[in-house]
N, C-alpha and C. Protein backbone atom coordinates (compact mmCIF):
# COMPACT_ATOMS: atom_id res chain seq x y z
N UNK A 1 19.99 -38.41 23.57
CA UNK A 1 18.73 -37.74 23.33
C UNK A 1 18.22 -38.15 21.95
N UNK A 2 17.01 -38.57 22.05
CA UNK A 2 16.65 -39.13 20.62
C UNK A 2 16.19 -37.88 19.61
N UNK A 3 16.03 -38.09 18.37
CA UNK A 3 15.65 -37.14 17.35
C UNK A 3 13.96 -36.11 17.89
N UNK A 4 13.30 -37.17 18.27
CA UNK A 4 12.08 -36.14 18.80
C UNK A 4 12.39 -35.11 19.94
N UNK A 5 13.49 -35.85 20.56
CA UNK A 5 13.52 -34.94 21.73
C UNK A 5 13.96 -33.38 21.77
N UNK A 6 15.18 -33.85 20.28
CA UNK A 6 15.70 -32.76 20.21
C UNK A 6 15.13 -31.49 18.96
N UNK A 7 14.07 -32.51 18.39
CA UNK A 7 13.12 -31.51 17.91
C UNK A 7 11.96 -30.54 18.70
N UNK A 8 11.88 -31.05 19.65
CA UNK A 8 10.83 -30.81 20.48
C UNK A 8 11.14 -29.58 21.22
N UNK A 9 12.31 -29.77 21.49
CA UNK A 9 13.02 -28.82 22.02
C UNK A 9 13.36 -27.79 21.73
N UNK A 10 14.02 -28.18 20.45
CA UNK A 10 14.27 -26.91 19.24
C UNK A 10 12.77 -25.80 18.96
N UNK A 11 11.52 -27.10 18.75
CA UNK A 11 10.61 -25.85 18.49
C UNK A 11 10.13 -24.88 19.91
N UNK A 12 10.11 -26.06 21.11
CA UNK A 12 9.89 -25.07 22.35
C UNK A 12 10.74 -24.14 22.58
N UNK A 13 12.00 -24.06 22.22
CA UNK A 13 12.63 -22.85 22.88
C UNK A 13 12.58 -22.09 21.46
N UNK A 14 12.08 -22.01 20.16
CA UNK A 14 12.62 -21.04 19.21
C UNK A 14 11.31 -20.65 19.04
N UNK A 15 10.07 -21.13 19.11
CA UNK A 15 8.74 -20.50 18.81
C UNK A 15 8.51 -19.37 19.11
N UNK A 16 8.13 -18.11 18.35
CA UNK A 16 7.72 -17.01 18.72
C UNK A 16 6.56 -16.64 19.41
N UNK A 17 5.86 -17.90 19.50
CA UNK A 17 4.53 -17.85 20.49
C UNK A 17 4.89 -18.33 21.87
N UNK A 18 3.98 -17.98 23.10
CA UNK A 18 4.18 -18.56 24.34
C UNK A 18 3.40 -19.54 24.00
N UNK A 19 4.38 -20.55 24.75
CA UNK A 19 4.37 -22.06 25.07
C UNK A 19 4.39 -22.03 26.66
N UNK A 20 3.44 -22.14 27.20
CA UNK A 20 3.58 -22.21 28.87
C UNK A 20 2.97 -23.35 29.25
N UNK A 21 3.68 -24.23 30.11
CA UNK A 21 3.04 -25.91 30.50
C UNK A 21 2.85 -25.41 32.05
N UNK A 22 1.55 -25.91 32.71
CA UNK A 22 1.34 -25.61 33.78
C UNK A 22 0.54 -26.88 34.50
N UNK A 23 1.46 -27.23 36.11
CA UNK A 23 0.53 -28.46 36.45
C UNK A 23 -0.99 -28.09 36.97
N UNK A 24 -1.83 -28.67 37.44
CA UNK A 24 -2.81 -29.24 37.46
C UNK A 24 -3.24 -27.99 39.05
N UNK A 25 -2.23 -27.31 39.70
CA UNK A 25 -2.70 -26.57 40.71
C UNK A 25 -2.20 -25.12 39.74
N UNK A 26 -1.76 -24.95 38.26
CA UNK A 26 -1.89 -23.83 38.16
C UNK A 26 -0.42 -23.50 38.49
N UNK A 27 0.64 -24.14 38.33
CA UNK A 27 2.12 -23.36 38.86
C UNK A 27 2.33 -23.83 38.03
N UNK A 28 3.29 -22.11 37.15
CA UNK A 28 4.20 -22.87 35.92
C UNK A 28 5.45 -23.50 36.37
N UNK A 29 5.36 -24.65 34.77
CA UNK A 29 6.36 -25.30 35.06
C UNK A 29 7.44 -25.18 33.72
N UNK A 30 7.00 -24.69 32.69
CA UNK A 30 7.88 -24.30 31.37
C UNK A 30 7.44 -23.15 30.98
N UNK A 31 8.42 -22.42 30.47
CA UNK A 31 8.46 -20.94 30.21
C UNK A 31 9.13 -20.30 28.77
N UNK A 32 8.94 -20.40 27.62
CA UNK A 32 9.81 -20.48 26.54
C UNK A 32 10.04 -18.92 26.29
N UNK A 33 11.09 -18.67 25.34
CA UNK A 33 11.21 -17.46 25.31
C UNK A 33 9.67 -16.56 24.57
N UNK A 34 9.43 -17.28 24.05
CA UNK A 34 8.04 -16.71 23.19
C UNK A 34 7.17 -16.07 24.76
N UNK A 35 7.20 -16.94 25.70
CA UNK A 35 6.12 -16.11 26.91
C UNK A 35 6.80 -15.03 27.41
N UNK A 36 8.30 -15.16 27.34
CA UNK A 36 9.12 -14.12 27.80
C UNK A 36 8.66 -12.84 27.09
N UNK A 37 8.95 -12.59 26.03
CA UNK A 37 8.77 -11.72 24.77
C UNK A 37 7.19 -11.06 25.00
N UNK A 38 6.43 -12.23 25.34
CA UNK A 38 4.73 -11.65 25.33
C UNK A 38 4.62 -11.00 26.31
N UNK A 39 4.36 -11.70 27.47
CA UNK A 39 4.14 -11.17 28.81
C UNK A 39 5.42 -10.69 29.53
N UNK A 40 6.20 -10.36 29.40
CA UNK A 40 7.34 -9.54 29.98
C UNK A 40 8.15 -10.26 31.10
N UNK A 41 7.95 -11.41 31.69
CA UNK A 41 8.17 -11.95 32.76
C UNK A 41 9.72 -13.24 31.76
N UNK A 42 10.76 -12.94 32.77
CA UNK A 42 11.80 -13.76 32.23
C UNK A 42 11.63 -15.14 32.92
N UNK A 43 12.22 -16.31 32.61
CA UNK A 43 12.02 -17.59 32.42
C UNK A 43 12.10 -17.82 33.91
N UNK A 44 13.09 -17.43 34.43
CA UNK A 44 13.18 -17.56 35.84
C UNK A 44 12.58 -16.99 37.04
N UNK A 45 11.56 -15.75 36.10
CA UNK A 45 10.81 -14.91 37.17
C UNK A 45 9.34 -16.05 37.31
N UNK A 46 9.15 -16.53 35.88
CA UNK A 46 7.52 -17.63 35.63
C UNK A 46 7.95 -18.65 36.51
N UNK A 47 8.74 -19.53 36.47
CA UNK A 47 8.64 -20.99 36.61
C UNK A 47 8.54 -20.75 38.12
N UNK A 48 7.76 -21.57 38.64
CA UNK A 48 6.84 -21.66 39.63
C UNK A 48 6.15 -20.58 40.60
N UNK A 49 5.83 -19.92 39.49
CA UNK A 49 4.55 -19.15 39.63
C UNK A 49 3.24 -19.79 39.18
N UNK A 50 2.10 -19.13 39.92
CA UNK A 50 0.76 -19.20 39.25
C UNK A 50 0.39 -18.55 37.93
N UNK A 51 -0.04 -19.72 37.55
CA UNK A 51 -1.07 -18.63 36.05
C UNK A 51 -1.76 -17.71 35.98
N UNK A 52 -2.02 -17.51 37.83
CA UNK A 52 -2.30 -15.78 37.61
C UNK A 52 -1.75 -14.86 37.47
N UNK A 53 -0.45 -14.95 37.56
CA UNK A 53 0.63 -13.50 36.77
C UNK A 53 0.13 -13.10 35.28
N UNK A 54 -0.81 -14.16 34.82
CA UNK A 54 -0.72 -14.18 33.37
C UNK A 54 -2.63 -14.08 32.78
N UNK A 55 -2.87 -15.14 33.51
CA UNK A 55 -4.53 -14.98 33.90
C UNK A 55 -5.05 -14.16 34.29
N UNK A 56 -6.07 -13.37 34.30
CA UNK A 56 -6.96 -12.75 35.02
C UNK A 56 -8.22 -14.28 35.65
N UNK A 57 -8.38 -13.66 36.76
CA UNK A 57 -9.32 -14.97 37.58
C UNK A 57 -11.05 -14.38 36.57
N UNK A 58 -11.17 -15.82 36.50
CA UNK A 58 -12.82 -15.75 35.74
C UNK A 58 -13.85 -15.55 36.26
N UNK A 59 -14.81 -14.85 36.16
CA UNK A 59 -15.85 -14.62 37.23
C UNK A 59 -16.43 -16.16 37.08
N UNK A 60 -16.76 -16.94 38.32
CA UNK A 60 -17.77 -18.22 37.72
C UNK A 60 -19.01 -18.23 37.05
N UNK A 61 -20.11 -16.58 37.14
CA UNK A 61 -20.81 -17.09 36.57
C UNK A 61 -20.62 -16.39 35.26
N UNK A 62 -19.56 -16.23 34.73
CA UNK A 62 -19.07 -15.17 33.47
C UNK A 62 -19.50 -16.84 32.64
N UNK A 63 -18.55 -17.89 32.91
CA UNK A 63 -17.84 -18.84 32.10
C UNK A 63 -17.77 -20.35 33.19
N UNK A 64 -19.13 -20.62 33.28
CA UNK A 64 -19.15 -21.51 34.23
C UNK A 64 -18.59 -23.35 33.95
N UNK A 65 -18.89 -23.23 32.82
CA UNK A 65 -18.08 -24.69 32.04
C UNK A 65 -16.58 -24.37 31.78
N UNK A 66 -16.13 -23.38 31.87
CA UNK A 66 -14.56 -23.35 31.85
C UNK A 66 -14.32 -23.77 33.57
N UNK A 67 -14.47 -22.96 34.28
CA UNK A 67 -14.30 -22.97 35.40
C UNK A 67 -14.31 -24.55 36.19
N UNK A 68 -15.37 -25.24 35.62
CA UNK A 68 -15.41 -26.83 36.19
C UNK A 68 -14.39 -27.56 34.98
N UNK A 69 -14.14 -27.64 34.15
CA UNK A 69 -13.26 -27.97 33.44
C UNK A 69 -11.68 -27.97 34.10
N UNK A 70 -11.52 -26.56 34.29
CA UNK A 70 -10.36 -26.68 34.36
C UNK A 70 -10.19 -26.76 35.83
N UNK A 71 -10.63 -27.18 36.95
CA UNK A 71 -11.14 -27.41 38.14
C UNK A 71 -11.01 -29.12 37.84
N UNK A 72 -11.22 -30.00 36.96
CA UNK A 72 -11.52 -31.02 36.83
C UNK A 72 -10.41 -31.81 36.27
N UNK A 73 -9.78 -31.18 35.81
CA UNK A 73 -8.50 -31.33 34.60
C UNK A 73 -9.09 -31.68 33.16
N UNK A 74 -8.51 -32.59 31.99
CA UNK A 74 -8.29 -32.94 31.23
C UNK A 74 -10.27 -33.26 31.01
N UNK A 75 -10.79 -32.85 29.60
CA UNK A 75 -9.79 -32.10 28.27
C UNK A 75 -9.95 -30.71 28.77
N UNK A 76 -8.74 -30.12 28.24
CA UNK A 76 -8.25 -28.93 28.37
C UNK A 76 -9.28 -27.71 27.63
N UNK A 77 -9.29 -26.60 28.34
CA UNK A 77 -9.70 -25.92 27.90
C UNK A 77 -8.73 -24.69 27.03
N UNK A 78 -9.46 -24.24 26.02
CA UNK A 78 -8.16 -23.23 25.50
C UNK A 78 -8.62 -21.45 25.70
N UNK A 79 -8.22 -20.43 26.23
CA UNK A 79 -8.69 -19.56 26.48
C UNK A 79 -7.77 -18.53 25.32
N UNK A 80 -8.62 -17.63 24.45
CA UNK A 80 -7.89 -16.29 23.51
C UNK A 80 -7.62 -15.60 24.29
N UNK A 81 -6.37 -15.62 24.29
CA UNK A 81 -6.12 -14.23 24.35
C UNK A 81 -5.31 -13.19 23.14
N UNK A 82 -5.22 -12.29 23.01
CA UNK A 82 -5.29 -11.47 22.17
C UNK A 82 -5.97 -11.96 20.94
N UNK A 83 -4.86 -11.97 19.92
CA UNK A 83 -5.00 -11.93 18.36
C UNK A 83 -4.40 -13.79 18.67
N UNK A 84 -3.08 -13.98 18.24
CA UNK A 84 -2.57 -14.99 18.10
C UNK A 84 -2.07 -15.58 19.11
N UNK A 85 -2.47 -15.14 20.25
CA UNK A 85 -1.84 -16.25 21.66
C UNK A 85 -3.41 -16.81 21.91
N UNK A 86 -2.97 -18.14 22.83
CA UNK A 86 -4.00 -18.68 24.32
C UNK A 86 -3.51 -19.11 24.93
N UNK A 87 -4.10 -19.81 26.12
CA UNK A 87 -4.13 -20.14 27.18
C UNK A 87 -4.45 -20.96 27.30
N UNK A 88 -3.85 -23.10 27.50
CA UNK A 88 -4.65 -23.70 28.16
C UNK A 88 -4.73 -24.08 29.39
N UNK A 89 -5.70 -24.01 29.90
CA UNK A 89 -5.67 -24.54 31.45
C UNK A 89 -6.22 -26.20 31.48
């Protein structure tokens, strides 16, 4: 394992923020303890779930350029939530 890898690693699993990686239909696929801690859901309850355990669904005409964005993929959109977390889809 090279030096980035194992930095990378180190900060994904020790960050006190959620770190959640999700593919392209919306099922998580990484779950660090930081999302554990936030949203209450343990590592093994997230990973391959939808981001709606975590999301609330957007009205389309609330936020209509998020909605085709992240419908579209890449660039990412970043959604607040609270104070110091987000969300990208």
């Amino acid at each position: 394992m090279s030096f980035s890898d194992i930095l990378a690693k180190a900060v994904l699993s020790t960050s006190s923020d959620a770190i959640i990686a999700a593919d392209k239909e919306g099922t998580i696929r990484f779950w660090n303890p930081g999302a554990e801690r936030i949203f209450g859901y343990a590592r093994h309850d997230a990973i391959g779930q939808s981001l709606d355990i975590i999301i609330p669904e957007i009205p389309p005409l609330a936020c209509p350029n998020v909605i085709t964005l992240s419908q579209t993929g890449p660039p990412a959109v970043t959604h607040k939530i609270g104070s110091a977390r987000s969300a990208i889809l």
